[in-house]
C-alpha atoms as a PDB file:
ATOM      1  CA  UNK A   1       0.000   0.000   0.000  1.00  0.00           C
ATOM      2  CA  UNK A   2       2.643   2.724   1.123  1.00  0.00           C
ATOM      3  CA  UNK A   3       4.713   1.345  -2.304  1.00  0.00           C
ATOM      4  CA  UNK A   4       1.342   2.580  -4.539  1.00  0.00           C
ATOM      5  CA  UNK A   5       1.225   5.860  -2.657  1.00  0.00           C
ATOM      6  CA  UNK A   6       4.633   6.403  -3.783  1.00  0.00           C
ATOM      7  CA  UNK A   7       4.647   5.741  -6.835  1.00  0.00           C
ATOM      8  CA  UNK A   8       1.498   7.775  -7.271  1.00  0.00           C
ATOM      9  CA  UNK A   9       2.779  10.691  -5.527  1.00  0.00           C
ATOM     10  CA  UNK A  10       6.412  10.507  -7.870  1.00  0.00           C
ATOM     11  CA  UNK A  11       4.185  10.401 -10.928  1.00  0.00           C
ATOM     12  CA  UNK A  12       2.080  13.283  -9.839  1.00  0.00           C
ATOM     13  CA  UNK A  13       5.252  15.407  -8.992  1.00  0.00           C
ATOM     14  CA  UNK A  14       6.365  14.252 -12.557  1.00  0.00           C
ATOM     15  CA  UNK A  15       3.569  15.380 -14.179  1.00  0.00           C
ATOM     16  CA  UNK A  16       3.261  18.570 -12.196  1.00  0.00           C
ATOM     17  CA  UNK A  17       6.682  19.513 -13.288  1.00  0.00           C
ATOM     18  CA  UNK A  18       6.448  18.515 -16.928  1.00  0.00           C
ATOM     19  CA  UNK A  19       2.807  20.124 -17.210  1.00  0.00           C
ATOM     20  CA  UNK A  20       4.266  23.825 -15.597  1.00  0.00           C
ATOM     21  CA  UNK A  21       7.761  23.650 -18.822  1.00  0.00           C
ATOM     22  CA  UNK A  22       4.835  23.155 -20.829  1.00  0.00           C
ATOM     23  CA  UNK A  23       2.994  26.031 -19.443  1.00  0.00           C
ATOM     24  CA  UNK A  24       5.909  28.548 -19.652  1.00  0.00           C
ATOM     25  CA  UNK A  25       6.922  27.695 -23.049  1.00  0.00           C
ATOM     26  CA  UNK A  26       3.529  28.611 -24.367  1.00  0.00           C
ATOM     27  CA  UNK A  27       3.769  31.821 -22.908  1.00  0.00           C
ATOM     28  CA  UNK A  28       5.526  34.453 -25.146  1.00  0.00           C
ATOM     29  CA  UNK A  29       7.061  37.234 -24.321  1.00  0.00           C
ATOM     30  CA  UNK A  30       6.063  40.787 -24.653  1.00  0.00           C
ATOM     31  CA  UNK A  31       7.979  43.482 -23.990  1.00  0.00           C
ATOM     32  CA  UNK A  32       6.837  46.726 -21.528  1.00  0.00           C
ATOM     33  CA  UNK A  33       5.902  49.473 -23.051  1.00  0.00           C
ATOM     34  CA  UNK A  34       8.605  51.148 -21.332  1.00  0.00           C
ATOM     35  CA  UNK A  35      11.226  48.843 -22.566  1.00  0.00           C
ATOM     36  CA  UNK A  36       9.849  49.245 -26.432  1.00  0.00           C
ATOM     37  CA  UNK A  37       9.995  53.006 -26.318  1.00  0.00           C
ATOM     38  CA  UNK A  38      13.777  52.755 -25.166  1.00  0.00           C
ATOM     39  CA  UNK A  39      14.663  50.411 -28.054  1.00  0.00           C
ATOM     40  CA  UNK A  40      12.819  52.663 -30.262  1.00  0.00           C
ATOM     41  CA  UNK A  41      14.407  55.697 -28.809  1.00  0.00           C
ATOM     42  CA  UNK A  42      17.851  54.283 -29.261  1.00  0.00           C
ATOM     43  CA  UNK A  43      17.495  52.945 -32.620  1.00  0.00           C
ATOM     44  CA  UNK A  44      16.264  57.059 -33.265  1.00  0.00           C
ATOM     45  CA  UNK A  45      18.514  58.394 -35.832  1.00  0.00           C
ATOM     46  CA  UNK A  46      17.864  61.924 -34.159  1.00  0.00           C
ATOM     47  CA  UNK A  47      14.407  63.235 -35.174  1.00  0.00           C
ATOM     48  CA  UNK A  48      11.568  61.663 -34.227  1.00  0.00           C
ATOM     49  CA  UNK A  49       8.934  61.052 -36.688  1.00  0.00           C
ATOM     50  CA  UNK A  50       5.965  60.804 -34.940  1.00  0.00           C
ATOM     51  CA  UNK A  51       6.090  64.409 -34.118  1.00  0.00           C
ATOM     52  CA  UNK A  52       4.817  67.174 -36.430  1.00  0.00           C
ATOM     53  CA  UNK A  53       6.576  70.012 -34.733  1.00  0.00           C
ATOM     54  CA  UNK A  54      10.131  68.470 -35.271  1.00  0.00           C
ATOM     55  CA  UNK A  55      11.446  67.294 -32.080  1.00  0.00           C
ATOM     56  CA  UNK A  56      14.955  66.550 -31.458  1.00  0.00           C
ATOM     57  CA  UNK A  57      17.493  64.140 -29.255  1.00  0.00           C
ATOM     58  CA  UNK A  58      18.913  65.579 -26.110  1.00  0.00           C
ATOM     59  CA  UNK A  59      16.631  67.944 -24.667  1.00  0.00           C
ATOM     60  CA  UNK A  60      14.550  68.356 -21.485  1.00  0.00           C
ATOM     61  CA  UNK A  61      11.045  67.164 -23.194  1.00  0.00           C
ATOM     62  CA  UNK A  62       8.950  67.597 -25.400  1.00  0.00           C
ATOM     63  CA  UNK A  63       5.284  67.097 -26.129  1.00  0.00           C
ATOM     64  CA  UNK A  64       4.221  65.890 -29.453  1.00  0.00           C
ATOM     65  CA  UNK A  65       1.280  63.462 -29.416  1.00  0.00           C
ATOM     66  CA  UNK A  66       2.736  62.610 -26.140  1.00  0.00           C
ATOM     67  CA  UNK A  67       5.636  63.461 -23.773  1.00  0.00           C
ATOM     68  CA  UNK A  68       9.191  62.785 -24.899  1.00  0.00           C
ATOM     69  CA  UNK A  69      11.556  63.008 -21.610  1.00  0.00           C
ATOM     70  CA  UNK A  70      14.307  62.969 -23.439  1.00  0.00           C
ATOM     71  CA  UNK A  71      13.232  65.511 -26.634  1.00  0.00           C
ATOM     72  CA  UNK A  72      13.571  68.882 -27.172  1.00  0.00           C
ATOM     73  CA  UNK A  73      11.754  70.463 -29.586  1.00  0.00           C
ATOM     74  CA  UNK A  74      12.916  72.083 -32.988  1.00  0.00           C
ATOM     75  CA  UNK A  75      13.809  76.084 -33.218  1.00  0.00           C
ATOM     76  CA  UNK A  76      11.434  76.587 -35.990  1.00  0.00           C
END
């Protein structure tokens, strides 16, 4: 009896582990929004062309559809 409750118990654990890999590589992998914007920010070639007023690298902010921490905008 204690030899079946074993075994089922080491088959459960087996299955428990084997069913939670399967679980995690199902999942895929997004990244943050935060983490996108950065990769897009460095792959910038210095203007950024979602913004109609010309913002530029290196500045305090600026606002263009949204704010841009790192943006300033253009001397038009």
């Amino acid at each position: 009896m204690k030899k079946n409750i074993l075994k089922a118990t080491v088959v459960a654990a087996f299955a428990l582990v084997a069913g939670f890999n399967v679980y995690n590589s199902q999942k895929s992998d997004v990244m943050s929004e935060l983490a996108l914007a950065n990769v897009e920010a460095l792959a910038d070639d210095g203007e950024n062309p979602m913004c109609e007023n010309g913002c530029l690298d290196n500045g305090d902010g600026c606002l263009c559809h949204y704010w841009f921490p790192t943006y300033r905008e253009a001397n038009l």
